[in-house]
C-alpha atoms as a PDB file:
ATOM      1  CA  UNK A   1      -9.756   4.207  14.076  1.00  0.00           C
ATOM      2  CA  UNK A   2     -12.645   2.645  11.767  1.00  0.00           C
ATOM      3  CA  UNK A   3     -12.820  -0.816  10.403  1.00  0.00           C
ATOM      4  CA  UNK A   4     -11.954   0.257   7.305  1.00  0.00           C
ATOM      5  CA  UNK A   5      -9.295   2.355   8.041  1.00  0.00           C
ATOM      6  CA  UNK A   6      -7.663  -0.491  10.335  1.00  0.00           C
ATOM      7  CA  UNK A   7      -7.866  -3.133   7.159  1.00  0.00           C
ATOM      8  CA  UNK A   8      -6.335  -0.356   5.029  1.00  0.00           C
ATOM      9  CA  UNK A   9      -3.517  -0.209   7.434  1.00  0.00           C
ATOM     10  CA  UNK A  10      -3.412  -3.733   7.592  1.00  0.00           C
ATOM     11  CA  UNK A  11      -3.264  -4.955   4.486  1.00  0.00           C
ATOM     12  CA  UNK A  12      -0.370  -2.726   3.612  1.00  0.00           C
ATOM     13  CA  UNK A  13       1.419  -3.666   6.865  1.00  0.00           C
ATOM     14  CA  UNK A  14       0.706  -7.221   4.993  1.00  0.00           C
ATOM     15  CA  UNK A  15       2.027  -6.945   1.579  1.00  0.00           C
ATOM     16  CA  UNK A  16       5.373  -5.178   2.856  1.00  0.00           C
ATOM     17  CA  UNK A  17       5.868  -8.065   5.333  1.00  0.00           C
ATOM     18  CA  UNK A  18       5.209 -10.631   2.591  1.00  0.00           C
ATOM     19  CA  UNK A  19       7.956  -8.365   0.493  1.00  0.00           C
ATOM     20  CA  UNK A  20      10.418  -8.011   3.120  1.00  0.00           C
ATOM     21  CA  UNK A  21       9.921 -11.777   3.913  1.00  0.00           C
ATOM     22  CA  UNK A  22      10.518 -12.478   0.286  1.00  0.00           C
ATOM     23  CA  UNK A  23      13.322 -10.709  -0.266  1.00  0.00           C
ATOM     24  CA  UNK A  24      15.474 -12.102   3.718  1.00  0.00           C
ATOM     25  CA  UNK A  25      15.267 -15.509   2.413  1.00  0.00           C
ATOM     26  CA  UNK A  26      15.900 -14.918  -1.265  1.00  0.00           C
ATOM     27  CA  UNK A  27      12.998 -15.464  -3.171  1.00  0.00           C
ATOM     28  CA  UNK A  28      12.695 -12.002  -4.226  1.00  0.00           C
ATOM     29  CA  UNK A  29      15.376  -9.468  -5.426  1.00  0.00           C
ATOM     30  CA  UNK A  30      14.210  -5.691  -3.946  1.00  0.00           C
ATOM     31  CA  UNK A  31      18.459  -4.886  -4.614  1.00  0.00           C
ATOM     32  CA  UNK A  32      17.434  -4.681  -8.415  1.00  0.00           C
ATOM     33  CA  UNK A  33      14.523  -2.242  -9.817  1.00  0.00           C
ATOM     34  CA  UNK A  34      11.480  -4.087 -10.526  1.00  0.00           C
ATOM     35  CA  UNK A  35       7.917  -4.593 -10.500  1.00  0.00           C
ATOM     36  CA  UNK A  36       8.194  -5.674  -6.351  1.00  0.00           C
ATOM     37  CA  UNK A  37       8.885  -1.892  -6.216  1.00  0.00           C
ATOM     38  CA  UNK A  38       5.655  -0.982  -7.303  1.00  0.00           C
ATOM     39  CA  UNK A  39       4.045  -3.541  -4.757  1.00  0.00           C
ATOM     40  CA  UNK A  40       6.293  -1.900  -2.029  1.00  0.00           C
ATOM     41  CA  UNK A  41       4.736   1.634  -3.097  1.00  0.00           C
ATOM     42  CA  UNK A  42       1.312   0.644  -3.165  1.00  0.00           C
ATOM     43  CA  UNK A  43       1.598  -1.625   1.095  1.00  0.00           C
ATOM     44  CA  UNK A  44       2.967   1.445   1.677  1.00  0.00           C
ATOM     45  CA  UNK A  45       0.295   3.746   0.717  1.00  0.00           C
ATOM     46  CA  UNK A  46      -2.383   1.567   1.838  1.00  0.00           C
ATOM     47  CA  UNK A  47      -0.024   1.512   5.486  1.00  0.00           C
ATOM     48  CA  UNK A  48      -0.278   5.250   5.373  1.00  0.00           C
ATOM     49  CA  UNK A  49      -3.407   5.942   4.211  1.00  0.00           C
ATOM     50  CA  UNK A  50      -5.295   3.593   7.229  1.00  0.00           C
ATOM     51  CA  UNK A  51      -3.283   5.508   9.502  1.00  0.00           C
ATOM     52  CA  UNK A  52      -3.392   8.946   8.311  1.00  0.00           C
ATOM     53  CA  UNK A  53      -7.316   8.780   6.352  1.00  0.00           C
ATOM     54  CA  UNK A  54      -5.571  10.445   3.139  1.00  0.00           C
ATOM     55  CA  UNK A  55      -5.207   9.026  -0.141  1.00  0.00           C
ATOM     56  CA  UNK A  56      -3.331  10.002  -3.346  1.00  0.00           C
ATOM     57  CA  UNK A  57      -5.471   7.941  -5.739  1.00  0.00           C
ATOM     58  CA  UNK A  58      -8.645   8.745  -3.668  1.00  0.00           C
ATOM     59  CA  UNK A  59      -8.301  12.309  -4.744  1.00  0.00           C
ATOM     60  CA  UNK A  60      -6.717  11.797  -8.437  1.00  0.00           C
ATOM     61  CA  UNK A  61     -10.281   9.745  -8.734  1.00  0.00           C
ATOM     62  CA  UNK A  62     -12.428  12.705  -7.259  1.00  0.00           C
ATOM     63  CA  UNK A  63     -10.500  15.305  -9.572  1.00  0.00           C
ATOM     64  CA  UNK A  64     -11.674  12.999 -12.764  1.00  0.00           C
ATOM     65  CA  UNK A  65     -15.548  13.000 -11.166  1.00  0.00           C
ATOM     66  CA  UNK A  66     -16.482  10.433  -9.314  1.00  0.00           C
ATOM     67  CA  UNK A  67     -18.132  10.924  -6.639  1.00  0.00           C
ATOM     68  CA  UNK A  68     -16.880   9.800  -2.657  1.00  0.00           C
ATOM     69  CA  UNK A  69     -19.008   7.517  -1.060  1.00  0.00           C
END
């Protein structure tokens, strides 16, 4: 695994902690649909994308032109 790849994995391991966190000790209501949902989809995709090397928005981006690194 690359250094990239692990702070990919990382940071979404990160932001669904904080979320999960948020919502045990009531400071954040993830019963309800709402914008935390969105935050949930995208620690998750960065999660799976470190682990796996594919990424949804990584290829919508190529399919509109730009260019990989």
């Amino acid at each position: 695994m690359t250094a990239q790849a692990m702070t990919r994995t990382l940071a979404g391991l990160f932001i669904i902690f904080s979320l999960v966190m948020a919502h045990v000790y009531g400071q954040a209501d993830l019963s309800k649909l709402s914008w935390l949902w969105f935050t949930a989809f995208i620690g998750v995709n960065l999660f799976q994308s470190g682990l796996s090397g594919w990424c949804m928005l990584t290829n919508i981006l190529k399919k509109m032109g730009l260019r990989s690194a």
